[in-house]
Structures are given as C-alpha cells and as structure tokens.
PDB file of N, CA and C in Angstrom:
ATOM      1  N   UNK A   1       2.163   2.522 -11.472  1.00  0.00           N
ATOM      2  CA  UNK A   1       2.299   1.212 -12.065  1.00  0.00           C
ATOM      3  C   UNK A   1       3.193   1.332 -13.294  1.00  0.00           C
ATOM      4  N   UNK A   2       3.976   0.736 -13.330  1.00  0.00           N
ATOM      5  CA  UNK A   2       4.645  -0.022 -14.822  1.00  0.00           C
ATOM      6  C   UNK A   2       4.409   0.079 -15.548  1.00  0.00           C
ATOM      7  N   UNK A   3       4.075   0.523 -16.734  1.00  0.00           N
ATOM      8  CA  UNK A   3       3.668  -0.502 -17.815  1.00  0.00           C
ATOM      9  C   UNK A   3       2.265  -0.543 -17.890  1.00  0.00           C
ATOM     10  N   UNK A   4       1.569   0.722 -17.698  1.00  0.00           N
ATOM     11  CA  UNK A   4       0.053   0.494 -17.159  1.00  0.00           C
ATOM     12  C   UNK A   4      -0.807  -0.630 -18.557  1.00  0.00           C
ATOM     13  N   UNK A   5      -0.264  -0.581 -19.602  1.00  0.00           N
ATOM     14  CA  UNK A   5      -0.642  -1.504 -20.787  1.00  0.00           C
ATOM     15  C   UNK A   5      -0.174  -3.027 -21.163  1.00  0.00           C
ATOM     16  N   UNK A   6       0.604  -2.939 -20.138  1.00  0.00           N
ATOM     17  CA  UNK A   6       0.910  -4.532 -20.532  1.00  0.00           C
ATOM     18  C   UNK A   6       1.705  -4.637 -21.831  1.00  0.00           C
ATOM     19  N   UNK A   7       2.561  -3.569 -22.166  1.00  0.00           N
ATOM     20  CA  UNK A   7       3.116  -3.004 -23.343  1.00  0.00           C
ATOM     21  C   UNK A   7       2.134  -3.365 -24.590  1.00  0.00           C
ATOM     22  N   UNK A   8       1.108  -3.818 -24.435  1.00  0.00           N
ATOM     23  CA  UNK A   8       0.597  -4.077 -25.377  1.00  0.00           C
ATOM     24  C   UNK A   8       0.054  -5.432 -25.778  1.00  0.00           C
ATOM     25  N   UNK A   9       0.610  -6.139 -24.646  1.00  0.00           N
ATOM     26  CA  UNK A   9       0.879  -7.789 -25.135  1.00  0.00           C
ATOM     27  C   UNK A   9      -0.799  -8.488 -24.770  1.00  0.00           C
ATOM     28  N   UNK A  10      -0.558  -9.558 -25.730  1.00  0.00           N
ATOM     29  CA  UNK A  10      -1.786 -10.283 -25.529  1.00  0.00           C
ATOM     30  C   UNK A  10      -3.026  -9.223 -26.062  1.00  0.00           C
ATOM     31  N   UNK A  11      -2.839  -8.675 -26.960  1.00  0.00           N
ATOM     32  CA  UNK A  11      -3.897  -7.710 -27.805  1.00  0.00           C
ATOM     33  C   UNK A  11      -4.447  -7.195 -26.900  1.00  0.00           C
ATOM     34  N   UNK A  12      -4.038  -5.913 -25.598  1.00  0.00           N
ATOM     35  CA  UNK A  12      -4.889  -5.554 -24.773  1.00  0.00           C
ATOM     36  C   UNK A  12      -5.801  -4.475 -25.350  1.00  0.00           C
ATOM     37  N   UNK A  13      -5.098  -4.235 -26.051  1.00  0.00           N
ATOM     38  CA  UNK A  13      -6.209  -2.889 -26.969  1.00  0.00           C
ATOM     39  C   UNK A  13      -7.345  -3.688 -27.941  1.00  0.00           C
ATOM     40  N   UNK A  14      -7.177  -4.902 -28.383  1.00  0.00           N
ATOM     41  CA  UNK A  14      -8.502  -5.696 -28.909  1.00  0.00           C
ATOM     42  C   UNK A  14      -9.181  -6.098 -28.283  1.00  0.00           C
ATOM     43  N   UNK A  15      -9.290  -6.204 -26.895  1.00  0.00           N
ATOM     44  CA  UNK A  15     -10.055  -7.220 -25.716  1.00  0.00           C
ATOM     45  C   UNK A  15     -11.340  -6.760 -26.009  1.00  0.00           C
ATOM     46  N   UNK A  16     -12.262  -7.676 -26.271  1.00  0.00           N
ATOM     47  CA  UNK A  16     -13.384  -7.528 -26.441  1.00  0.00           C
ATOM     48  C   UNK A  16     -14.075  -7.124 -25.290  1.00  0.00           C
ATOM     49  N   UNK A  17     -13.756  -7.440 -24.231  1.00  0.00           N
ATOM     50  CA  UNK A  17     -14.498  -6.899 -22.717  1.00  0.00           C
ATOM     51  C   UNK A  17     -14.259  -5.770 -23.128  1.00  0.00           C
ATOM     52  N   UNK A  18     -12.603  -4.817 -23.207  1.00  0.00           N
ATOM     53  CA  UNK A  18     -12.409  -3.450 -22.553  1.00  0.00           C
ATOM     54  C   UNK A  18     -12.943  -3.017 -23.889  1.00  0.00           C
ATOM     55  N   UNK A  19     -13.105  -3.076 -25.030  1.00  0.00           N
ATOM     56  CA  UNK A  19     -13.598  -2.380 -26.395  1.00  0.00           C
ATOM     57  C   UNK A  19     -15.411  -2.511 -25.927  1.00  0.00           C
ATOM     58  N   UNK A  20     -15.857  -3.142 -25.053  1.00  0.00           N
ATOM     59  CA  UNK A  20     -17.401  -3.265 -24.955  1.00  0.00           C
ATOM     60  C   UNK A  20     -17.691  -2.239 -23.726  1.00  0.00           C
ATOM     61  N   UNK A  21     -16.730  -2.121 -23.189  1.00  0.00           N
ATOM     62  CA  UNK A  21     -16.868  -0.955 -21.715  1.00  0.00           C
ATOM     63  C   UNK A  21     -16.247  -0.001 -22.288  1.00  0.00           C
ATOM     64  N   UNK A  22     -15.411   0.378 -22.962  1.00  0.00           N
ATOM     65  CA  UNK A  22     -14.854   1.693 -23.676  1.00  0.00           C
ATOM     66  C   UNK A  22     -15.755   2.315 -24.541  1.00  0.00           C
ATOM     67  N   UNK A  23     -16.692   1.489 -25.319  1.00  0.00           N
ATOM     68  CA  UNK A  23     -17.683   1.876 -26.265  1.00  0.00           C
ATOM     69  C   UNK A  23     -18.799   2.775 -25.603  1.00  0.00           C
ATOM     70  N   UNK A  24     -19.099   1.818 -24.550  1.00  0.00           N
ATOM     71  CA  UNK A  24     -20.425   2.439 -23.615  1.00  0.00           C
ATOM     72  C   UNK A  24     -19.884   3.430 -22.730  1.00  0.00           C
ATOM     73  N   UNK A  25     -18.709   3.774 -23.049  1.00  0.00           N
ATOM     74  CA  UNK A  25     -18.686   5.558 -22.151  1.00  0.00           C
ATOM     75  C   UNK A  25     -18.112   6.444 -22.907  1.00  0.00           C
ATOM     76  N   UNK A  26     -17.624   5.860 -24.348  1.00  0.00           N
ATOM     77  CA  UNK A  26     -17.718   6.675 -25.440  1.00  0.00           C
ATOM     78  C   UNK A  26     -16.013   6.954 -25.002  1.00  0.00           C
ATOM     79  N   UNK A  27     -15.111   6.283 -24.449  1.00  0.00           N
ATOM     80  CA  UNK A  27     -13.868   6.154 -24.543  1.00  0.00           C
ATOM     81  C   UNK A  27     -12.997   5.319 -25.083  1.00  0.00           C
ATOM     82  N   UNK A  28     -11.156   5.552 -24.705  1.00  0.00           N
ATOM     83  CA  UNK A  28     -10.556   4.339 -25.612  1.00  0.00           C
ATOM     84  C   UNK A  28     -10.097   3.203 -24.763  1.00  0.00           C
ATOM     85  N   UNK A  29      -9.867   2.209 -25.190  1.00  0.00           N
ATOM     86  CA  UNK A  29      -9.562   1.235 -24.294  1.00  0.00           C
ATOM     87  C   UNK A  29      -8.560   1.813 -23.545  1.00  0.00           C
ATOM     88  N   UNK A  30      -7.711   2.103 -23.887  1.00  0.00           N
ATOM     89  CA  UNK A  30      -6.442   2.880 -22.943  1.00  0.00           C
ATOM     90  C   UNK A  30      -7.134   3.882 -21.764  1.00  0.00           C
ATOM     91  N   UNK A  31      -8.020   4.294 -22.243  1.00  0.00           N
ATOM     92  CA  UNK A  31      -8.758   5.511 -20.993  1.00  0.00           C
ATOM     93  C   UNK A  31      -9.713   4.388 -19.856  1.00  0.00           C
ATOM     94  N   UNK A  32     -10.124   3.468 -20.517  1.00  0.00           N
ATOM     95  CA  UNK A  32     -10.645   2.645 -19.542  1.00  0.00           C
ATOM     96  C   UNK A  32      -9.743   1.867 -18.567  1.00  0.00           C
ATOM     97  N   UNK A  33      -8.739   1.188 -19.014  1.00  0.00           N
ATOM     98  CA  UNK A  33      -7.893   0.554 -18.025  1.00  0.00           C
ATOM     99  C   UNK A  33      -6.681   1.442 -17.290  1.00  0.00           C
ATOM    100  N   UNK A  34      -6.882   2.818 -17.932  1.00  0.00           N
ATOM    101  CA  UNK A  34      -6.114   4.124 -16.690  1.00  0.00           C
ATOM    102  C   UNK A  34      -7.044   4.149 -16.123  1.00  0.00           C
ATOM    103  N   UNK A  35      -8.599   3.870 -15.799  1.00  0.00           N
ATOM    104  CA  UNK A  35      -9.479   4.758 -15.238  1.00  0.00           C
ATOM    105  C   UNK A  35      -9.901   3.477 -14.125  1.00  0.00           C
ATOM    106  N   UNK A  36      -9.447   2.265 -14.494  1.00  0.00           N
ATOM    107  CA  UNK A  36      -9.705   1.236 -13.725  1.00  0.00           C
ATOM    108  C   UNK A  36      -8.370   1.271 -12.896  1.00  0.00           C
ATOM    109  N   UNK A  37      -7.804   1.378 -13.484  1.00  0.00           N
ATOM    110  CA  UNK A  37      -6.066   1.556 -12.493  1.00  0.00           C
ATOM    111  C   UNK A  37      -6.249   2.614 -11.361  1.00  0.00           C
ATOM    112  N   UNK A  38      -6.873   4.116 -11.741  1.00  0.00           N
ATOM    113  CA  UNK A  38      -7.067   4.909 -10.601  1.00  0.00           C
ATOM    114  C   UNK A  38      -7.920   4.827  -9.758  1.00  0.00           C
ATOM    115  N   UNK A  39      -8.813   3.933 -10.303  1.00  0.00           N
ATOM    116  CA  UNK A  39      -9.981   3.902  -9.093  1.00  0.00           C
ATOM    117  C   UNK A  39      -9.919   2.566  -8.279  1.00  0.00           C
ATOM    118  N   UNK A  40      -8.514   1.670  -8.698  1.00  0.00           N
ATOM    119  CA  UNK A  40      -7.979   1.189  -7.922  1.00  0.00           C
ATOM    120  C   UNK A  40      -6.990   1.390  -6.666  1.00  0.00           C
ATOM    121  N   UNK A  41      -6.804   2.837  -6.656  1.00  0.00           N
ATOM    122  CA  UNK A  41      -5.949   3.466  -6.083  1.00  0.00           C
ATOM    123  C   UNK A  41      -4.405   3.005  -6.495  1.00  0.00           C
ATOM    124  N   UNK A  42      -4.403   2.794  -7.450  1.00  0.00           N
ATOM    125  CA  UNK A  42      -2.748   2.664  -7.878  1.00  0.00           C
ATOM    126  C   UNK A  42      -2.513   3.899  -9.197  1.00  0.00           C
ATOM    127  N   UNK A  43      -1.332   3.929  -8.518  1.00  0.00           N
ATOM    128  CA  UNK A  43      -0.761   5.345  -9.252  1.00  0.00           C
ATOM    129  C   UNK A  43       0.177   5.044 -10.550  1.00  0.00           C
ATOM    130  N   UNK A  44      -0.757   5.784 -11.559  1.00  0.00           N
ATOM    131  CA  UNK A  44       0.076   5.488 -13.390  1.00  0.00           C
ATOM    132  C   UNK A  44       0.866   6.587 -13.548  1.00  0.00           C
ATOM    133  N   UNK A  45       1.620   6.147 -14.029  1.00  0.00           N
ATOM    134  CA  UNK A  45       2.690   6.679 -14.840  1.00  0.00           C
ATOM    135  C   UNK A  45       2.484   6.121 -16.503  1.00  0.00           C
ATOM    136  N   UNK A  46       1.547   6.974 -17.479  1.00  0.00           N
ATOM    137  CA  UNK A  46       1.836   6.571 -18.902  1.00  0.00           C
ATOM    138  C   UNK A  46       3.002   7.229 -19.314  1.00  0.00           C
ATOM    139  N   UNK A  47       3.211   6.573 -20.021  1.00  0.00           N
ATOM    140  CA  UNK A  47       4.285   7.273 -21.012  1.00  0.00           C
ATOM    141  C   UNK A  47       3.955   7.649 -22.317  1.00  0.00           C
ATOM    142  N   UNK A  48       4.082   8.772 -22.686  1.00  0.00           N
ATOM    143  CA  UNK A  48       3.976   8.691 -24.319  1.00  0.00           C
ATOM    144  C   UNK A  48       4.485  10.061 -24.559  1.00  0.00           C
ATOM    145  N   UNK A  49       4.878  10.315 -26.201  1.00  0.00           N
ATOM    146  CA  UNK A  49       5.689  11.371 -26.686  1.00  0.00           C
ATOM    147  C   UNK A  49       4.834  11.977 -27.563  1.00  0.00           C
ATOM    148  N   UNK A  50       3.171  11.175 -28.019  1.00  0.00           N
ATOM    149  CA  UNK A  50       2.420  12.018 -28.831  1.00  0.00           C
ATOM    150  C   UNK A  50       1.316  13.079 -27.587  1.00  0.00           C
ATOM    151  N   UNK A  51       1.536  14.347 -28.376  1.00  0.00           N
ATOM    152  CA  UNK A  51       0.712  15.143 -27.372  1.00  0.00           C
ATOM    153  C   UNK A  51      -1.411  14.779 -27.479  1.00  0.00           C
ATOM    154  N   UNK A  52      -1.377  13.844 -28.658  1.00  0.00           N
ATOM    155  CA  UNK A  52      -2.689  13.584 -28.315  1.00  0.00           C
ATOM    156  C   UNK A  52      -3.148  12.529 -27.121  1.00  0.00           C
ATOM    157  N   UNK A  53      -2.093  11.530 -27.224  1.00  0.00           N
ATOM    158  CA  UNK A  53      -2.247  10.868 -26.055  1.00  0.00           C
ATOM    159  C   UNK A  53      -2.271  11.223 -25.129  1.00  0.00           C
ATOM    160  N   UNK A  54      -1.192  11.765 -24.911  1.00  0.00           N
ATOM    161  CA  UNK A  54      -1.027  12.731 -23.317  1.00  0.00           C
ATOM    162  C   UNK A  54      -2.116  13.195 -23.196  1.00  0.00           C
ATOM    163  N   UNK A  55      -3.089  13.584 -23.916  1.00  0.00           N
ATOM    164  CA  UNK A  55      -4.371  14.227 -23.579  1.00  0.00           C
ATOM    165  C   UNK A  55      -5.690  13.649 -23.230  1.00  0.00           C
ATOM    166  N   UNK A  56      -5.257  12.314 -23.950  1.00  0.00           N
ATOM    167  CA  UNK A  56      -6.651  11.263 -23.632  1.00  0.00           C
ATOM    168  C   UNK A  56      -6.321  10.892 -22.652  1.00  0.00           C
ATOM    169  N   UNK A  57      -4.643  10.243 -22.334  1.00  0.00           N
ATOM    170  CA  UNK A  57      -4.215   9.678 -20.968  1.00  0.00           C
ATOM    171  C   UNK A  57      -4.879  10.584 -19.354  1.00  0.00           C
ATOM    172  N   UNK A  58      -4.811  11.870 -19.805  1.00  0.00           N
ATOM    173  CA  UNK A  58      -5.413  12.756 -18.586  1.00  0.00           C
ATOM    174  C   UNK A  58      -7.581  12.763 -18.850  1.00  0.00           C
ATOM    175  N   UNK A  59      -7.782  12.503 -19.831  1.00  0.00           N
ATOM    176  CA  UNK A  59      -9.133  12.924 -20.043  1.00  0.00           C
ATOM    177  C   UNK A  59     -10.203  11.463 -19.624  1.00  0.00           C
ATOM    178  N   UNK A  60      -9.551  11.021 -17.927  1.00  0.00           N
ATOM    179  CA  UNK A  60     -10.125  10.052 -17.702  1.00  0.00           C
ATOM    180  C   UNK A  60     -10.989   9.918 -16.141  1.00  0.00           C
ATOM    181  N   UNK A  61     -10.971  11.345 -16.086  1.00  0.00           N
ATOM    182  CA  UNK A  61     -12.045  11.937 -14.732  1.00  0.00           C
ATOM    183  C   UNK A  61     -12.829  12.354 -15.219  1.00  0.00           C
ATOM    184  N   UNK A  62     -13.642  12.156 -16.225  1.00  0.00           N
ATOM    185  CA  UNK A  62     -14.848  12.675 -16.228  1.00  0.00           C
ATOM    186  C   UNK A  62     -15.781  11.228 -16.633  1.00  0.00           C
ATOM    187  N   UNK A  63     -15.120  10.356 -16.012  1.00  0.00           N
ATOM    188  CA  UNK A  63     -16.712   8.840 -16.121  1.00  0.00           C
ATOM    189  C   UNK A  63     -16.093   8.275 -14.566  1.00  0.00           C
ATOM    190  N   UNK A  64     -16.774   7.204 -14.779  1.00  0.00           N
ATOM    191  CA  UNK A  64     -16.401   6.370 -13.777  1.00  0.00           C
ATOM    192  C   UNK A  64     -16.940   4.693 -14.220  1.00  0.00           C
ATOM    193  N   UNK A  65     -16.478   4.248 -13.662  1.00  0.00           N
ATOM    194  CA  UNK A  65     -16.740   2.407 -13.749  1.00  0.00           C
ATOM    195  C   UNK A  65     -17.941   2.244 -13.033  1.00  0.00           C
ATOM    196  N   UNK A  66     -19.190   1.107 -13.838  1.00  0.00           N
ATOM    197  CA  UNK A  66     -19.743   1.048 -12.309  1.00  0.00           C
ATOM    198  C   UNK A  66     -19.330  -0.710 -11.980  1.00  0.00           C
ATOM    199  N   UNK A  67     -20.492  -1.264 -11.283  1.00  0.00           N
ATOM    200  CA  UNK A  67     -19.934  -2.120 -10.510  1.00  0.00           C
ATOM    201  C   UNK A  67     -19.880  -3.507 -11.841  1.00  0.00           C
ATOM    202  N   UNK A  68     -21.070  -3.341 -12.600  1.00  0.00           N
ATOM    203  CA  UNK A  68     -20.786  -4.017 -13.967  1.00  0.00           C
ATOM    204  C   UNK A  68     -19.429  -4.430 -14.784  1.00  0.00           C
ATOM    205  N   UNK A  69     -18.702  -2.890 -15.129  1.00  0.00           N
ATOM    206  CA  UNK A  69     -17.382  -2.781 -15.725  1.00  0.00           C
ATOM    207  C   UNK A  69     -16.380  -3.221 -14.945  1.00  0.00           C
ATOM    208  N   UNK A  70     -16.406  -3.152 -13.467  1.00  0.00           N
ATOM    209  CA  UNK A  70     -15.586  -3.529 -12.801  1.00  0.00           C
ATOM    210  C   UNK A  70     -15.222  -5.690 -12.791  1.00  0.00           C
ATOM    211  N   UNK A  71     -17.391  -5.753 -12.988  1.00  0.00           N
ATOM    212  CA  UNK A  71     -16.919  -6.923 -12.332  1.00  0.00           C
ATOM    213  C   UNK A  71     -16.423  -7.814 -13.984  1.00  0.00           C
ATOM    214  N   UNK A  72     -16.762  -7.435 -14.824  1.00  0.00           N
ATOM    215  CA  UNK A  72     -15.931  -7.590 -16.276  1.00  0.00           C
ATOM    216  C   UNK A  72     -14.627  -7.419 -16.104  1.00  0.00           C
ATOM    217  N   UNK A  73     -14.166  -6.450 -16.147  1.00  0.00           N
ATOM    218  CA  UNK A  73     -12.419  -6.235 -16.016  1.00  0.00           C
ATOM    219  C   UNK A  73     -12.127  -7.595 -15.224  1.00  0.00           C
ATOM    220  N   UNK A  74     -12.793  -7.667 -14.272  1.00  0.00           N
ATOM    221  CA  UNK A  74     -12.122  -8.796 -13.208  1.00  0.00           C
ATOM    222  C   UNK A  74     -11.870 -10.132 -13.874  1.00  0.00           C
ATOM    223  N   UNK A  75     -13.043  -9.978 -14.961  1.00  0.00           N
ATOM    224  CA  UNK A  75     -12.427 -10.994 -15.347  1.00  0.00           C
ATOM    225  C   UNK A  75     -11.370 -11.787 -16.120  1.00  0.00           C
ATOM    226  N   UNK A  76     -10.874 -10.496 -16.273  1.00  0.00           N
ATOM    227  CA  UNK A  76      -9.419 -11.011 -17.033  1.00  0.00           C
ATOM    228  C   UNK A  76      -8.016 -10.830 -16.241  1.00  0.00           C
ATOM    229  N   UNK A  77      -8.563 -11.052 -14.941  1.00  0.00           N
ATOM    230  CA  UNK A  77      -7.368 -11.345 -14.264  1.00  0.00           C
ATOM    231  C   UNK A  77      -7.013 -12.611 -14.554  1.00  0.00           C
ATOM    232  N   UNK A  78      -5.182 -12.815 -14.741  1.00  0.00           N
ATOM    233  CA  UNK A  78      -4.893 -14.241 -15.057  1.00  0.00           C
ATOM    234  C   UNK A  78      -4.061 -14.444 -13.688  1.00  0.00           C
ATOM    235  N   UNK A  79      -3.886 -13.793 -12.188  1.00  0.00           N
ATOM    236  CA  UNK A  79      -3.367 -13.795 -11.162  1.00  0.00           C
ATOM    237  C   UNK A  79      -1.364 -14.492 -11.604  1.00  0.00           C
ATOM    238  N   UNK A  80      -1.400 -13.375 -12.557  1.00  0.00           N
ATOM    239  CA  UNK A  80       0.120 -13.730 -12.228  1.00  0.00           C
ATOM    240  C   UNK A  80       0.617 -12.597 -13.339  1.00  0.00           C
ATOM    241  N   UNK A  81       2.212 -12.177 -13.285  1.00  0.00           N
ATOM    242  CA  UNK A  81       2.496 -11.112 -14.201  1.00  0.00           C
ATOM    243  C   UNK A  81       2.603 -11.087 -15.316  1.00  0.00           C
ATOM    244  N   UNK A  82       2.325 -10.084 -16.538  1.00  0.00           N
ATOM    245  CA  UNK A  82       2.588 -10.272 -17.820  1.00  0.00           C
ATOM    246  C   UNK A  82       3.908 -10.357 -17.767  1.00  0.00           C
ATOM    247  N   UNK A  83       5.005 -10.018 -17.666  1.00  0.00           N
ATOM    248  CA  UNK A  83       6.256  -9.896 -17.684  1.00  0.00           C
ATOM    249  C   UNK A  83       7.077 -11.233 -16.830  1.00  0.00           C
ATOM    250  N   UNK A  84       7.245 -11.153 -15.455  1.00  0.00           N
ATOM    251  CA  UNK A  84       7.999 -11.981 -14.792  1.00  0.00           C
ATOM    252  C   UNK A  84       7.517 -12.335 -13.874  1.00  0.00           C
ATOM    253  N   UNK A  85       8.083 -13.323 -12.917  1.00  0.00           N
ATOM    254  CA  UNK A  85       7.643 -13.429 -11.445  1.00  0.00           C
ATOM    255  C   UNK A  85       7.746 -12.671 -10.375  1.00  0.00           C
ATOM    256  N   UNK A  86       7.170 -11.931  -9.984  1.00  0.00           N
ATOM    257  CA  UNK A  86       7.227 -10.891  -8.535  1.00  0.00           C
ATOM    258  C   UNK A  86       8.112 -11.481  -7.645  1.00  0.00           C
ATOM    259  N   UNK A  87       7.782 -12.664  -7.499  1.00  0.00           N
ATOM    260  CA  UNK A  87       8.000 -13.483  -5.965  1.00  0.00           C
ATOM    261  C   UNK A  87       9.157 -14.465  -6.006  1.00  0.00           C
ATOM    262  N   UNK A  88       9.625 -14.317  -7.093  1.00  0.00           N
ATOM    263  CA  UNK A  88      10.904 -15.199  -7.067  1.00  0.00           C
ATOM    264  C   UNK A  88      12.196 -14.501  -7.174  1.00  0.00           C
ATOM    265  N   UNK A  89      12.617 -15.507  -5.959  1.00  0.00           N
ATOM    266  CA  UNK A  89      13.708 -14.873  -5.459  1.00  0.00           C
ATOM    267  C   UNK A  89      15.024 -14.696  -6.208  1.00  0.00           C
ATOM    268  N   UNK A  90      15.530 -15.331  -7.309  1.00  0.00           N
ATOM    269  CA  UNK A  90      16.584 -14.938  -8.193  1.00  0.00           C
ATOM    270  C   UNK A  90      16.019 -13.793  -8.914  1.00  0.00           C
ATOM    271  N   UNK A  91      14.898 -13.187  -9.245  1.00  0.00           N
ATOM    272  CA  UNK A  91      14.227 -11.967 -10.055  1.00  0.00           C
ATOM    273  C   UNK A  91      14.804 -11.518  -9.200  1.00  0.00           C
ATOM    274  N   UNK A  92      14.150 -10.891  -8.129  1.00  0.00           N
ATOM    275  CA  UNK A  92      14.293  -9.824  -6.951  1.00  0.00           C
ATOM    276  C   UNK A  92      15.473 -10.153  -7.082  1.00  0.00           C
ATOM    277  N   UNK A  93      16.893 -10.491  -6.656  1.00  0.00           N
ATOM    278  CA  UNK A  93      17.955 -10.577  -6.367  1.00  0.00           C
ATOM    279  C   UNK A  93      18.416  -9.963  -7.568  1.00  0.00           C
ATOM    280  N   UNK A  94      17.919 -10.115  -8.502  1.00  0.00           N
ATOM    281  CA  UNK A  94      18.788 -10.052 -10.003  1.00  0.00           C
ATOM    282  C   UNK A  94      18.339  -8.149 -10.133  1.00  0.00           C
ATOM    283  N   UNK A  95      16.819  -7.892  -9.815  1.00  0.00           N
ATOM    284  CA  UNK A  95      16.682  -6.137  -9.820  1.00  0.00           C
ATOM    285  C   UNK A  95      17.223  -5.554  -8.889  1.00  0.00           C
ATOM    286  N   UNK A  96      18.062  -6.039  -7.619  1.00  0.00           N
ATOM    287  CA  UNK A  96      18.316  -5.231  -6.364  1.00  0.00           C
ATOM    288  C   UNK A  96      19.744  -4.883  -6.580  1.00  0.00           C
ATOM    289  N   UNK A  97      19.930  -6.277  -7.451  1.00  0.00           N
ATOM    290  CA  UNK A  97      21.509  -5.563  -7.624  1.00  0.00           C
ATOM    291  C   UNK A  97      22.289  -5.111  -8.990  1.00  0.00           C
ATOM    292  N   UNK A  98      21.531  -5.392  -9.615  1.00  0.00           N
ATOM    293  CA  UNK A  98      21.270  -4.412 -11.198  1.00  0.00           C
ATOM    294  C   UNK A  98      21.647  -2.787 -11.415  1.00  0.00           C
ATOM    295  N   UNK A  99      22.740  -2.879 -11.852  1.00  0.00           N
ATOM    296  CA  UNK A  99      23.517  -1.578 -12.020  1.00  0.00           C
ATOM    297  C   UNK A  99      23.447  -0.901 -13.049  1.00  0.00           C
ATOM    298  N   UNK A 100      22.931   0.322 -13.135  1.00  0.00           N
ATOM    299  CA  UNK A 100      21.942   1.379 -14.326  1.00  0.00           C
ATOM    300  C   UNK A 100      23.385   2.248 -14.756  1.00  0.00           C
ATOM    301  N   UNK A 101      23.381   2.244 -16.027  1.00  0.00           N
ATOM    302  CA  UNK A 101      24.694   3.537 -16.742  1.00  0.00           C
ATOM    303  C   UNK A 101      23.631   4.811 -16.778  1.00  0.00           C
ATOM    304  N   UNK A 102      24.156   5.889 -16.238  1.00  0.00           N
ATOM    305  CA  UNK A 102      22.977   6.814 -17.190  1.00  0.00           C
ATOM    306  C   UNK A 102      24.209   7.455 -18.108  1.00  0.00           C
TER     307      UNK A 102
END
C-alpha cells in the first residue's frame, strides 16, 4: 500500500479510536494501522529514514487485532480515497501516461 498513513492527514496519529486500541496493546498508532493493514492481507511498504521507526514499523507481529479493534477501525472508513479518485478516468489516464525523470 501507498502511503500506509494517509501521510498523516486528517490527524491519523490523534484518532481517538486508533490511540484507544494502540493503548490497550501497549503500541503506537502507527503499529496498529500496519498491523491492521497486514492482517488485511495487503502488503506495506513504510517508509522512513529514522532507524527507530524502522524498528517499531517491523515490531508489529507480536499482537494481533481482535474482532473488537477490527470492528472500531471499521469505523472510520469514509469509502473513498484520502488523496484522489481511483475510478476516474482522467486520473488513471493522467498516471498511465505520466513520464518519471530519474
């Protein structure tokens, strides 16, 4: 996934849900919504350049969600993207043919 944070937007690190399920397994919000991402079967890619992160980012197999935390998280689905529209067709047209300098 992208962007497994939502870069940040919409205070995802203040959410009172994920700070109330992060508390009760004694993790950080960031370890909870990687840990909800993998046990969604979608595959993260974090990014980060501090080596402590990198370390919490991996230190997220040793809990698990139960069906409680899950059905919380759910609820902050807003069924559409933080960023753009998936499904519209000038987006897609505009990333397919989008030409990268390296």
């Amino acid at each position: 996934v992208w962007a497994p944070f939502a870069e940040g937007m919409n205070n995802i690190f203040e959410n009172e849900v994920l700070e109330k399920i992060a508390q009760k397994h004694n993790k950080s919000v960031a370890q909870v919504i990687l840990r909800w991402l993998v046990e969604q079967d979608i595959v993260v890619l974090a990014k980060s350049v501090h080596p402590e992160r990198m370390e919490e980012n991996l230190a997220i197999f040793d809990f698990s969600l139960d069906d409680d935390d899950k059905k919380q998280i759910k609820t902050l689905d807003q069924e559409a993207s933080q960023f753009f529209n998936h499904k519209d067709p000038e987006i897609i047209k505009n990333m397919a043919t989008r030409k990268l300098d390296y």
